[in-house]
Protein backbone atom coordinates (compact mmCIF):
# COMPACT_ATOMS: atom_id res chain seq x y z
CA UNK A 1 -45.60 -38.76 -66.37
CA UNK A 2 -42.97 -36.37 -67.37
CA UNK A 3 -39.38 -36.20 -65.87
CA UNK A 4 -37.85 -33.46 -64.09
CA UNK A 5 -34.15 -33.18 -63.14
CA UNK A 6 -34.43 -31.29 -59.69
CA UNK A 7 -36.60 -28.93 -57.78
CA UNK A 8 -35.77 -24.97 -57.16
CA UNK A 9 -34.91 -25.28 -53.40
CA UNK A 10 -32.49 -28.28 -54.44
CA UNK A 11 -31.05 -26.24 -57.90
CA UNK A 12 -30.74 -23.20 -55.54
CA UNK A 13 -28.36 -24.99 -52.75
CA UNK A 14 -26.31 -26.12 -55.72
CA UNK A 15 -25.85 -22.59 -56.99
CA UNK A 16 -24.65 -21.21 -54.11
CA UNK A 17 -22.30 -23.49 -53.06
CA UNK A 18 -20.96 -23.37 -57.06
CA UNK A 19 -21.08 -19.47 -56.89
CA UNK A 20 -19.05 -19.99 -53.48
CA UNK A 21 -16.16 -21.50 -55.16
CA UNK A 22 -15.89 -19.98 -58.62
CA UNK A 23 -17.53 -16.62 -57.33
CA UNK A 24 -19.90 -15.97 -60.63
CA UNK A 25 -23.62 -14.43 -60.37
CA UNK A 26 -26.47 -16.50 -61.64
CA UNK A 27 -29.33 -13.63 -61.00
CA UNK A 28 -30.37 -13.80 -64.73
CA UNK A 29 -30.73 -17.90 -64.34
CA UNK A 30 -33.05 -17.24 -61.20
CA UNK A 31 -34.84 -14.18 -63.06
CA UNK A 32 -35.85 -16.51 -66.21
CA UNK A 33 -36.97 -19.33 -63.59
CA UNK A 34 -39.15 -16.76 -61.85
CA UNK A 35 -40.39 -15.60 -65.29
CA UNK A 36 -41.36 -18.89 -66.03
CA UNK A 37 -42.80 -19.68 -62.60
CA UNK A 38 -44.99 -16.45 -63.19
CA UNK A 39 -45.80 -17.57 -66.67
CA UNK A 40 -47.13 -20.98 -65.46
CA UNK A 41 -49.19 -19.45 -62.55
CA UNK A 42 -51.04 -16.96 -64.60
CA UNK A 43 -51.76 -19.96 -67.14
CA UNK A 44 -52.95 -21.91 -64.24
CA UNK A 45 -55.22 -18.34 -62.91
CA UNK A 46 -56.76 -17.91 -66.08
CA UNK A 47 -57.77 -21.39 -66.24
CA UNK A 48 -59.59 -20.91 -63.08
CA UNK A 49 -57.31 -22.73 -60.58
CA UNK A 50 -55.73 -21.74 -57.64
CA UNK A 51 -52.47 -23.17 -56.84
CA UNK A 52 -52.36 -23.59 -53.19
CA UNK A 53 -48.78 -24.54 -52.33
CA UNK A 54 -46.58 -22.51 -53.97
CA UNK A 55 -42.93 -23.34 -52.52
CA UNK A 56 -39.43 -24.48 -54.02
CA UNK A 57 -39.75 -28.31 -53.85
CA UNK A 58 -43.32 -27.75 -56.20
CA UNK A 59 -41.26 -26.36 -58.39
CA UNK A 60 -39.49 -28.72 -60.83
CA UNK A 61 -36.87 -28.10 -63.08
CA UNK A 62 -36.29 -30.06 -66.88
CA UNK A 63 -32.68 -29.22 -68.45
CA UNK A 64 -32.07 -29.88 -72.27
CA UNK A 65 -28.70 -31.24 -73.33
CA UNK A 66 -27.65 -27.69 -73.61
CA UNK A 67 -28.48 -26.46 -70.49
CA UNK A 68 -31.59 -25.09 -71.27
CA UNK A 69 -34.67 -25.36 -68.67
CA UNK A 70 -38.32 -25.28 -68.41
CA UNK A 71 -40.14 -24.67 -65.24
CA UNK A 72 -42.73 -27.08 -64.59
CA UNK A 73 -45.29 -26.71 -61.70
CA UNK A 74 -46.04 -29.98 -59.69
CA UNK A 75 -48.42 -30.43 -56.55
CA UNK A 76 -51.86 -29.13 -57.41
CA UNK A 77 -53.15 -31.38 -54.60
CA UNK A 78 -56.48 -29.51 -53.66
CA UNK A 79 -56.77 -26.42 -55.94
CA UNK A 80 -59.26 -24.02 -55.55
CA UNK A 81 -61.84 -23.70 -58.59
């Protein structure tokens, strides 16, 4: 089992209270994570699965010492074949 350091809804409420107080825009940071999150789901379509609970807390986040993430998708509880 792999480690992940947060989920999006969690990464999300930390953004905006940071973007609160030092008043920068992190749009691109959420565009890459929604490129990735696309990116995984078509991997997952074409391998014939349907992902049936798609929501922030399924979707984990891994940072690399330099701030770097990868999106990982978690929960495939009952996916549809």
């Amino acid at each position: 089992m792999e480690r992940a350091d947060c989920d999006l809804g969690y990464f999300a409420r930390s953004i905006r209270g940071f973007k609160r107080h030092v008043g920068e825009s992190h749009d691109s940071m959420f565009m890459l994570i929604l490129l990735q999150c696309l990116e995984a789901l078509s991997f997952v379509h074409e391998s014939g699965l349907v992902h049936c609970d798609i929501k922030p807390s399924n979707i984990l986040l891994q940072f690399d010492v330099e701030g770097n993430f990868i999106v990982k998708l978690c929960d495939f509880g009952l996916p549809h074949l």
